[in-house]
Protein backbone atom coordinates (compact mmCIF):
# COMPACT_ATOMS: atom_id res chain seq x y z
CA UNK A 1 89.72 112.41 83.43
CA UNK A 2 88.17 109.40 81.42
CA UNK A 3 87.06 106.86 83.31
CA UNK A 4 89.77 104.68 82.75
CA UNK A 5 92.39 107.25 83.72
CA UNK A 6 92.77 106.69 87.68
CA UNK A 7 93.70 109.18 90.11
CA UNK A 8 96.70 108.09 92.32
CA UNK A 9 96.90 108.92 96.13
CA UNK A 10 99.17 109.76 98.87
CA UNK A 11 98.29 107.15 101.51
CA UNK A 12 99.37 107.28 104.87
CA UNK A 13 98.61 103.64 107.07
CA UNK A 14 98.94 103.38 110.87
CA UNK A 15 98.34 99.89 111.36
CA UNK A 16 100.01 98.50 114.63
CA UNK A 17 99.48 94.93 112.94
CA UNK A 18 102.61 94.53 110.62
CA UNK A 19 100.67 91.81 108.72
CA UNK A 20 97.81 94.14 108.07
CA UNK A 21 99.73 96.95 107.33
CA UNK A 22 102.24 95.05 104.46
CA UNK A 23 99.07 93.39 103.39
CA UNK A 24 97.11 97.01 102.67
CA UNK A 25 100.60 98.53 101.29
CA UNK A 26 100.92 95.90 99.12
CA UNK A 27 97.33 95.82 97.72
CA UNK A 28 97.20 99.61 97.38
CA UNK A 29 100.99 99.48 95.84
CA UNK A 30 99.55 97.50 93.34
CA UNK A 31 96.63 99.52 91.99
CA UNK A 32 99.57 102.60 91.88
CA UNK A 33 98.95 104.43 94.84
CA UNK A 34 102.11 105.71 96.76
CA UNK A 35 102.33 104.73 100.37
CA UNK A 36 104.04 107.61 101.83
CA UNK A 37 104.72 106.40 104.97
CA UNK A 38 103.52 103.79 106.97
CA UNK A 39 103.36 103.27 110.72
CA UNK A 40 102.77 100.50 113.46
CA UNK A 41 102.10 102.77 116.36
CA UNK A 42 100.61 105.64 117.27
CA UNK A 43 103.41 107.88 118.97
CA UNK A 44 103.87 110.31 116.21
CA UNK A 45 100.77 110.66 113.99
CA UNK A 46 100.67 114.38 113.57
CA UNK A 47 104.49 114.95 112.94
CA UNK A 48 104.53 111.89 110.25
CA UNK A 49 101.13 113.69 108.98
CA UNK A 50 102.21 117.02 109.31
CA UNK A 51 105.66 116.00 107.13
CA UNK A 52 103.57 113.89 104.56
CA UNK A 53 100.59 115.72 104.12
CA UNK A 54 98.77 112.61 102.62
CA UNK A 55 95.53 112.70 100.68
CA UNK A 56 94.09 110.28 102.87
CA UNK A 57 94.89 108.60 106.24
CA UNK A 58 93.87 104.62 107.44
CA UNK A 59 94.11 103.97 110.88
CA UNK A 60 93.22 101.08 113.23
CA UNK A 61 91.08 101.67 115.52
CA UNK A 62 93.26 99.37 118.03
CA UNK A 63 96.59 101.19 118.65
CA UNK A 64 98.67 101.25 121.50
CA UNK A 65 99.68 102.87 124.45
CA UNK A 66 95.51 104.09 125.53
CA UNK A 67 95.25 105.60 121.67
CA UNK A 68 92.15 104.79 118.89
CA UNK A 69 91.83 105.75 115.46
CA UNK A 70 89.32 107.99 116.89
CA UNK A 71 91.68 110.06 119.15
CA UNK A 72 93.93 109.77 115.90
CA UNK A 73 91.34 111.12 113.48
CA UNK A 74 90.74 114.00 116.33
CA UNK A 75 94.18 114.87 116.01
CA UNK A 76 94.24 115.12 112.11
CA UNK A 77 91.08 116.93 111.68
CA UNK A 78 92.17 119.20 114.47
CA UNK A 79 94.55 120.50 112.42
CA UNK A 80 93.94 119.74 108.91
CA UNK A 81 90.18 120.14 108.61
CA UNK A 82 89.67 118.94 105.43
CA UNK A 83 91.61 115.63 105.53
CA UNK A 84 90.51 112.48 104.57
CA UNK A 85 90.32 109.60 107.36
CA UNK A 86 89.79 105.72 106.82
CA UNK A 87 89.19 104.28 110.50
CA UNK A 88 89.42 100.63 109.81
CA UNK A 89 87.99 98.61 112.86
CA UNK A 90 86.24 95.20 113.87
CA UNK A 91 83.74 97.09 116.13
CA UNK A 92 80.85 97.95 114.79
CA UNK A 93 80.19 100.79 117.60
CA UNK A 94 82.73 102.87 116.44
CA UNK A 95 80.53 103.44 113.48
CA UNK A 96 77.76 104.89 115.91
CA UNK A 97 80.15 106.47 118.16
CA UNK A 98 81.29 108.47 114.49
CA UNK A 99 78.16 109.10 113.62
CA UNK A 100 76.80 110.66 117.06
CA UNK A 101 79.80 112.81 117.64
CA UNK A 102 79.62 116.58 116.17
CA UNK A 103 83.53 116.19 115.74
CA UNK A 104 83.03 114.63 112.66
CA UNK A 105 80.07 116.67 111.33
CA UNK A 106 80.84 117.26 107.65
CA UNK A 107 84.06 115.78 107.86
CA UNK A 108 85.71 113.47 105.40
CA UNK A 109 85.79 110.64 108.28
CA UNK A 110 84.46 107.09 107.16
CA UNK A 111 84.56 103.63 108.73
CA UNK A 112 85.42 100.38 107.19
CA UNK A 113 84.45 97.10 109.27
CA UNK A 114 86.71 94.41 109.15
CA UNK A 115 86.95 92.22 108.01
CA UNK A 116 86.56 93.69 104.76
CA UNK A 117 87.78 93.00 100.91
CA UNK A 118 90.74 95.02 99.95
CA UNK A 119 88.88 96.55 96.61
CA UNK A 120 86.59 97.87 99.55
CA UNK A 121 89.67 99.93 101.06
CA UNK A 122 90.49 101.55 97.26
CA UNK A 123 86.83 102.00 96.52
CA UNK A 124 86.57 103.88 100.26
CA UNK A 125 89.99 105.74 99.52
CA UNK A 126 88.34 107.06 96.13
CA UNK A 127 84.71 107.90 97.75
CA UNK A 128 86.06 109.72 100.79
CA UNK A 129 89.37 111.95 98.72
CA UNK A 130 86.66 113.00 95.98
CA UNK A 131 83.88 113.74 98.66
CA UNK A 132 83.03 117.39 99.01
């Protein structure tokens, strides 16, 4: 691939915020990625996961009903060991609370800090699918 051929993802959002979540499917629909499926709660990550099979998850850390992007990414990486997970939060302890669990040990698990710039969400999406 030259460098400017770009690699396109599957990208699935769970964003409880609907302004968040058009505004990330609209930046990332832009630079050609397909948004599979997007989501504003948490009731049903692992059957929308399980029938998208995306290269790469973001999820709030806020969801509803008692769950976090943590318990989410749990779920994911439960099953699929090698997926890709973008926990996007404003709490800079989930960070820590990532990088002190053994969960996540050599997973493909990374945290953005809002707020952030959306290039930072594509450059993240591209770091985290090609990670090994």
């Amino acid at each position: 691939m030259t460098k400017k051929e770009k690699r396109h993802f599957n990208i699935l959002i769970i964003e409880d915020e609907q302004d968040i979540l058009l505004l990330y499917k609209d930046y990332l629909l832009s630079k050609g990625h397909k948004i599979v499926a997007t989501s504003t709660t948490a009731n049903e990550i692992i059957s929308e996961y399980d029938r998208i099979l995306p290269d790469v998850a973001i999820i709030d850390y806020k969801l509803p009903n008692n769950t976090n992007g943590i318990d989410a990414a749990i779920q994911i990486l439960d099953k699929y060991p090698t997926s890709s997970v973008l926990i996007v939060t404003a709490y800079e302890t989930v960070r820590k609370e990532i990088a002190n669990s053994p969960l996540f040990d050599n997973k493909r698990v990374e945290v953005l800090i809002k707020p952030l710039r959306l290039a930072q969400l594509e450059s993240s999406i591209i770091n985290i699918v090609n990670r090994k």
